[in-house]
Protein backbone atom coordinates (compact mmCIF):
# COMPACT_ATOMS: atom_id res chain seq x y z
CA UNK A 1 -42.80 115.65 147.15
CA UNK A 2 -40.49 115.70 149.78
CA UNK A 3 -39.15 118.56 151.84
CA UNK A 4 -35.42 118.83 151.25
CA UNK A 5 -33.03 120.48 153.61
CA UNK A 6 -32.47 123.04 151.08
CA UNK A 7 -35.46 123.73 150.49
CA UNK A 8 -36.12 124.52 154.48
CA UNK A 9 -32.91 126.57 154.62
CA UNK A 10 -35.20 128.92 151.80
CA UNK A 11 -37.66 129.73 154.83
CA UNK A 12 -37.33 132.67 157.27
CA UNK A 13 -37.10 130.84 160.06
CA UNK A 14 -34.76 128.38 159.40
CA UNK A 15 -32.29 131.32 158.20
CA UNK A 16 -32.73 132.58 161.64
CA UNK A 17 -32.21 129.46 163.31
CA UNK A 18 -29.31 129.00 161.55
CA UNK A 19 -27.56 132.38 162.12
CA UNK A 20 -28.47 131.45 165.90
CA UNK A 21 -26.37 128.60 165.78
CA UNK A 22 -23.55 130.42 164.82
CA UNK A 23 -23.61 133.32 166.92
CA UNK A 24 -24.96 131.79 170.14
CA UNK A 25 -22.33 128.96 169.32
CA UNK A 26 -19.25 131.16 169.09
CA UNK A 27 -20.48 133.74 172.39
CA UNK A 28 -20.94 130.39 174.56
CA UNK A 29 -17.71 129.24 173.14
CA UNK A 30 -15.63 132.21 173.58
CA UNK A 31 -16.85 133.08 177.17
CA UNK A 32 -16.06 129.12 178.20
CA UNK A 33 -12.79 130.15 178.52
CA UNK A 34 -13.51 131.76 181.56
CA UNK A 35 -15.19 128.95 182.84
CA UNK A 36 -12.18 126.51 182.12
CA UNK A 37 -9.69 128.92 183.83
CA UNK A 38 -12.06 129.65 186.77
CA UNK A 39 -12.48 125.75 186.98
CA UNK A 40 -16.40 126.77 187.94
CA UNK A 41 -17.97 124.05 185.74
CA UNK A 42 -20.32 123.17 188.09
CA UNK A 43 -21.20 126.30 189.69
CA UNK A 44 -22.04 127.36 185.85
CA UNK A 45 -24.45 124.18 185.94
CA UNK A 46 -26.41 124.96 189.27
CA UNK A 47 -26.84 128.49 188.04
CA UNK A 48 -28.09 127.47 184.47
CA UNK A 49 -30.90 126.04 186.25
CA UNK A 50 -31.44 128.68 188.57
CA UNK A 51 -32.93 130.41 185.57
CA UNK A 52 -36.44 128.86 185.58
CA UNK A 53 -37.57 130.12 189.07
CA UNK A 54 -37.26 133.60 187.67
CA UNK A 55 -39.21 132.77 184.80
CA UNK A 56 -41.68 131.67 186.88
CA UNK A 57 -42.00 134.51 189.31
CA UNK A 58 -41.97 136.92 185.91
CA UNK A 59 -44.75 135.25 184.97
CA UNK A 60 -46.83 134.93 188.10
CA UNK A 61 -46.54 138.56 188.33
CA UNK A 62 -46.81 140.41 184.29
CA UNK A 63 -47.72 137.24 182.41
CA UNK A 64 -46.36 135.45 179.99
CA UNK A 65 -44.85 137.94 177.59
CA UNK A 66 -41.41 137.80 176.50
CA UNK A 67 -39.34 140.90 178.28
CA UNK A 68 -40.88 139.55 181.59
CA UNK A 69 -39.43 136.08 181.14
CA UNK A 70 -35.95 137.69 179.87
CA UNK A 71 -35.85 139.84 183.11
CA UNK A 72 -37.31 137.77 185.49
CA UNK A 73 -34.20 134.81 184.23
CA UNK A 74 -31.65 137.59 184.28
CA UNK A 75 -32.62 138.92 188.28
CA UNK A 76 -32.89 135.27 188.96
CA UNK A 77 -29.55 133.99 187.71
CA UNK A 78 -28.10 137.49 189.32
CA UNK A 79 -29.91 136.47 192.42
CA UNK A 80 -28.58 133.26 193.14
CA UNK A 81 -24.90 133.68 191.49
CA UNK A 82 -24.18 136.84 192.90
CA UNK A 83 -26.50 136.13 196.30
CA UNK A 84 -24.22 132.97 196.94
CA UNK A 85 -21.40 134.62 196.22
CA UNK A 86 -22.31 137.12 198.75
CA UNK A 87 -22.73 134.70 201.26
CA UNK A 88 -19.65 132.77 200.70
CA UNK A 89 -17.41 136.40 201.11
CA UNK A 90 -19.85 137.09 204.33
CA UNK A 91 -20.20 133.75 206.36
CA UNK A 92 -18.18 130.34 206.86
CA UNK A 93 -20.03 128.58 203.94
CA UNK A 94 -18.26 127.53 200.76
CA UNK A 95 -19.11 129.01 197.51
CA UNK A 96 -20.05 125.48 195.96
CA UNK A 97 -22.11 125.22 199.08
CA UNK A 98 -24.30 128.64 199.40
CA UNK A 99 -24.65 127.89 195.55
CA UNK A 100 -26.14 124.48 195.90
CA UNK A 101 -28.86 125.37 198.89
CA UNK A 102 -29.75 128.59 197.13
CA UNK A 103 -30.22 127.48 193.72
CA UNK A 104 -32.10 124.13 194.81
CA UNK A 105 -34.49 125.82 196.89
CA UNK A 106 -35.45 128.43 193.70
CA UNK A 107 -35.44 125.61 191.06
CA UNK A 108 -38.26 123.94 193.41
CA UNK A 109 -40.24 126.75 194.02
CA UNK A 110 -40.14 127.98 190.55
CA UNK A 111 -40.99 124.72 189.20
CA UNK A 112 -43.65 123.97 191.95
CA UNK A 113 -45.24 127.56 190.28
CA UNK A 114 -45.14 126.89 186.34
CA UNK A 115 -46.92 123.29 187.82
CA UNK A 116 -49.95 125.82 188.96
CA UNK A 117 -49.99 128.10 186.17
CA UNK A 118 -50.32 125.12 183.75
CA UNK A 119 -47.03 125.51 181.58
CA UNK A 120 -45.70 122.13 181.38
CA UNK A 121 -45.07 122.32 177.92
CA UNK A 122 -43.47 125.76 178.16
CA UNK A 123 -40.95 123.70 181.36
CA UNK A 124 -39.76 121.57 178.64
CA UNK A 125 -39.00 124.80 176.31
CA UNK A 126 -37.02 126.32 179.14
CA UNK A 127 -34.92 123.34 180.44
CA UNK A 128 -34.07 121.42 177.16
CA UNK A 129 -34.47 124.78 174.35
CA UNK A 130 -36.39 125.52 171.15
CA UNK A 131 -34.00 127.32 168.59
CA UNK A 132 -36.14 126.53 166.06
CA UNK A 133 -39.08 128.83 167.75
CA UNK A 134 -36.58 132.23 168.23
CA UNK A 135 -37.97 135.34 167.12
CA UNK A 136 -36.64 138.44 165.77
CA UNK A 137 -36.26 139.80 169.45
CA UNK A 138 -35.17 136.94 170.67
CA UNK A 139 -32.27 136.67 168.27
CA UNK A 140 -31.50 140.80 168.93
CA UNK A 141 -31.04 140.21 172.65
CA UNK A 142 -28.89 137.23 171.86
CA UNK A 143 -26.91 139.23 169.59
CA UNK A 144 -26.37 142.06 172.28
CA UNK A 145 -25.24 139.76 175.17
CA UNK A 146 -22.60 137.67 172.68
CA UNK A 147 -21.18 140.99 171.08
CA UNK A 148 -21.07 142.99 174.82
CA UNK A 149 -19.54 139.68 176.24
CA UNK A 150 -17.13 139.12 173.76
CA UNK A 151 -16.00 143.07 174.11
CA UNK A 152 -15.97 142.78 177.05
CA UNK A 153 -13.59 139.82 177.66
CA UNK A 154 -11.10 141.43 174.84
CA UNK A 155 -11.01 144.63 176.41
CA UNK A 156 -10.30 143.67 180.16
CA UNK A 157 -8.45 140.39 179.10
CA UNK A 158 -5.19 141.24 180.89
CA UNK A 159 -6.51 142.14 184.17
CA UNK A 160 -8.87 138.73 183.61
CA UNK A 161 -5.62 136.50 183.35
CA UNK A 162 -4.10 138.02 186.05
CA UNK A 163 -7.20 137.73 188.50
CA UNK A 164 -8.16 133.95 187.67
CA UNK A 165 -4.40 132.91 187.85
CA UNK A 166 -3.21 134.77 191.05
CA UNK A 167 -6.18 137.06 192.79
CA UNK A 168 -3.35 137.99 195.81
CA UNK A 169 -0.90 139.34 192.55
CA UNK A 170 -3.97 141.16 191.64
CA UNK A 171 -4.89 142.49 194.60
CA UNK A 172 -1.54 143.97 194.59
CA UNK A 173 -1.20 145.27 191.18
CA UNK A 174 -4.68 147.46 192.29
CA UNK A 175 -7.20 144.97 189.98
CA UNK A 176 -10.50 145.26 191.84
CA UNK A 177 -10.58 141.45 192.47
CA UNK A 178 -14.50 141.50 194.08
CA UNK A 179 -15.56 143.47 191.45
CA UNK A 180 -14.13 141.40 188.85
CA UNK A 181 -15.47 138.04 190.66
CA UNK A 182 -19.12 139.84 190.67
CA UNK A 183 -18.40 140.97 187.13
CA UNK A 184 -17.66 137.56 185.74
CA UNK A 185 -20.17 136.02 187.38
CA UNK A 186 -22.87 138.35 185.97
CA UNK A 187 -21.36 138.27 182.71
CA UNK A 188 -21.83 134.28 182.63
CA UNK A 189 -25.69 134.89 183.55
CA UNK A 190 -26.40 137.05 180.74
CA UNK A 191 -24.27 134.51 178.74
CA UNK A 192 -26.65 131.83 180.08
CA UNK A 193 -29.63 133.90 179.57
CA UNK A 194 -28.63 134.75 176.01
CA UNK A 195 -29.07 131.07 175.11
CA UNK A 196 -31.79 130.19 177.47
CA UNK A 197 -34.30 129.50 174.34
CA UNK A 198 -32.09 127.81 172.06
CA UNK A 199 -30.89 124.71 174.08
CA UNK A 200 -32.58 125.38 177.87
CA UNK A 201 -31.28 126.00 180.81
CA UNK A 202 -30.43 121.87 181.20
CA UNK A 203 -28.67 121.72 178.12
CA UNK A 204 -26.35 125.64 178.15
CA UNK A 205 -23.87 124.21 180.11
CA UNK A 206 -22.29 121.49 177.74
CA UNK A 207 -22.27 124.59 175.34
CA UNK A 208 -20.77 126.87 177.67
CA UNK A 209 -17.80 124.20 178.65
CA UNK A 210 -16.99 121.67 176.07
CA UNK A 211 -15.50 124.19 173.35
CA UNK A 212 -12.82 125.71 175.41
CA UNK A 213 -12.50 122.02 177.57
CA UNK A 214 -11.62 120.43 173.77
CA UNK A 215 -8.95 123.46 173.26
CA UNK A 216 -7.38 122.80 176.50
CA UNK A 217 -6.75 119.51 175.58
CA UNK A 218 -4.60 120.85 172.42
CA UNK A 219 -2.98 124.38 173.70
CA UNK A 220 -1.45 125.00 176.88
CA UNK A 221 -1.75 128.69 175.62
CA UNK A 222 -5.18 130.53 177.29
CA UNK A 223 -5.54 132.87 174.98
CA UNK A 224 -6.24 130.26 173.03
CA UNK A 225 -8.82 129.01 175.05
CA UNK A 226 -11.23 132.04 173.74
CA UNK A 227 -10.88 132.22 170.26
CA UNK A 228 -10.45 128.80 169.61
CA UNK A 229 -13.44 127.53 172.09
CA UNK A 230 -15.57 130.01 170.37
CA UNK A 231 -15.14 128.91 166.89
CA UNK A 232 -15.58 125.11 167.83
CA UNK A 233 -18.99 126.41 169.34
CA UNK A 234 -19.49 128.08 166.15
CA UNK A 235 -18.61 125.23 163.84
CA UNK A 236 -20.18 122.43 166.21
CA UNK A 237 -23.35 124.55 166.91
CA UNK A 238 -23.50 125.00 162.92
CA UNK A 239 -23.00 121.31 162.11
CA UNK A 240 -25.40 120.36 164.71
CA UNK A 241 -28.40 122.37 162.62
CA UNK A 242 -27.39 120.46 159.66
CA UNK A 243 -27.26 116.90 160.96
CA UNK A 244 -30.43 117.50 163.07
CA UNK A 245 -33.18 118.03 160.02
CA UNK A 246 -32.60 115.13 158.28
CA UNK A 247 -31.67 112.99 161.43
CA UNK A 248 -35.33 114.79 163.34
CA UNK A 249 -33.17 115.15 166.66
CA UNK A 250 -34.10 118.13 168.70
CA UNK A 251 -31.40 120.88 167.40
CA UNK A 252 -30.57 122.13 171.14
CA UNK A 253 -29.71 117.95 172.20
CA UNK A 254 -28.16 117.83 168.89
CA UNK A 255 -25.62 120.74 169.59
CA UNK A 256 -24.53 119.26 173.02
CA UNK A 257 -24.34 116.07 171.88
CA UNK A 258 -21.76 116.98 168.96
CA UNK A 259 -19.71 119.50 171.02
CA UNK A 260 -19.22 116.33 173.20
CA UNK A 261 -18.29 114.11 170.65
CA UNK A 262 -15.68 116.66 169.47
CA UNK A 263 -14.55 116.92 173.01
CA UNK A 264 -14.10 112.84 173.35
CA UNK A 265 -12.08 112.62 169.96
CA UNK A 266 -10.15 115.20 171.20
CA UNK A 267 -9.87 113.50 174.79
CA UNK A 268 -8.79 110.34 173.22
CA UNK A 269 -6.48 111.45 169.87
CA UNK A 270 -4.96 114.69 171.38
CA UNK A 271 -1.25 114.73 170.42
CA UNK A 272 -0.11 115.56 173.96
CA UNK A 273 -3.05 115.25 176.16
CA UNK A 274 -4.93 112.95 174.78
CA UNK A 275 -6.03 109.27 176.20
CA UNK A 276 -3.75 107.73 173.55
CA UNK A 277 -1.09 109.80 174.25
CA UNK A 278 2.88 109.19 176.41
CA UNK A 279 2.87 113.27 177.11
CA UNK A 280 -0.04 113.92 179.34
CA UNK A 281 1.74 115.78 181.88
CA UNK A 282 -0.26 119.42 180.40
CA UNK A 283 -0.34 122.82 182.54
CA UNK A 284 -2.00 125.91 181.86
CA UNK A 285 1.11 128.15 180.85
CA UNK A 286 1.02 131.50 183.89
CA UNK A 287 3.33 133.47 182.06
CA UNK A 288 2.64 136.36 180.04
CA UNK A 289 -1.38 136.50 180.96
């Protein structure tokens, strides 16, 4: 007899799976706002893999057990964002540059270690994700990152506009503009970190850029950019687990690869941005942040 999708939506982990999708979904979703209006796409993507060197060093050291990979990703990611970020405030080198050398140099060494300990297998986990495989704890920790994240963005979401739009206005108005660029940056890590297991560290950034990139192309509003990017992470996340068991596409591939197809229809059919469209002329509106 064959094995229906409803029939796998009765098991355990498959209800976990699927309430992953939906929360990890919206938390990436919602905090790609930031990402659009800091225009730090890229930076996002060097750090997503600056993850796995911190892994391996967690490992090397306690073993593999969970809360050493979990903290050993988080000091990495705060290691190299916040490290580069250091350096670009303390030296002539570019942020985009101190990130790149930095975050290189730990991906190799890292990689270079999981080589010698023999976790090949557990590499592939790590860059490209395994939702399917998240425990209980794993889902908890998720589920603390995306509700602090998302509190945290709503609470502070004034002084937020007014720091990525103008940092000299902020400056002015008293807004702790380092601590807010330090802040950000960590928040995105535990973001990152948060989702490292259900679609890798490879994979995290199309998740944690295409919902809020496929709102910009519709609002010119950015507090639209929040809500709206994290409920199409939600519903494309969500979709995604559908379409991939009957399909038998890797659910973390699946995910990025519909967020991205929402993204292009909305790149091409957009009413005012779009490809298609004679209005394309589209800024982010800098009143009332």
């Amino acid at each position: 007899m064959e094995y229906s999708f409803f029939q796998f939506l009765q098991e355990p982990l498959a209800q976990r799976s699927l309430f992953a999708c939906g929360l990890i979904g919206f938390a990436n979703g919602f905090v790609s706002g930031l990402i659009i209006l800091r225009k730090s796409a890229l930076q996002i993507g060097t750090l997503s893999c600056a993850l796995l060197p911190g892994i391996a060093v967690a490992i090397l050291l306690f073993g593999l057990l969970q809360w050493s990979i979990l903290i050993g990703a988080v000091i990495a990611g705060l290691f190299v964002g916040l490290g580069s970020l250091f350096v670009s405030h303390t030296s002539k080198i570019n942020h985009d540059t101190a990130l790149s050398v930095i975050h290189t140099t730990a991906f190799a060494a890292g990689y270079i270690v999981l080589v010698q300990l023999g976790l090949q297998q557990k590499i592939d986990d790590w860059l490209f994700g395994s939702i399917m495989s998240l425990s209980n704890a794993d889902l908890w920790i998720a589920y603390i990152i995306s509700s602090l994240s998302v509190l945290f963005i709503v609470l502070f979401k004034r002084p937020l506009m007014i720091f990525l739009f103008d940092s000299d206005m902020a400056t002015s108005l008293g807004i702790p503009t380092r601590l807010f660029s330090y802040g950000v940056f960590a928040l995105i890590i535990l973001v990152l970190v948060s989702s490292l297991q259900a679609v890798g560290s490879f994979l995290t950034l199309g998740l944690l850029v295409a919902p809020a990139a496929t709102v910009r192309l519709f609002s010119n509003d950015p507090n639209w950019l929040f809500w709206g990017g994290g409920i199409i992470g939600a519903i494309g996340s969500l979709l995604a687990f559908v379409l991939a068991f009957p399909l038998g596409w890797h659910l973390g591939a699946t995910i990025i690869l519909l967020l991205g197809a929402i993204f292009l229809i909305a790149y091409v059919f957009s009413p005012k941005a779009g490809l298609l469209s004679t209005k394309r002329t589209y800024p982010i509106r800098h009143d009332n942040p």
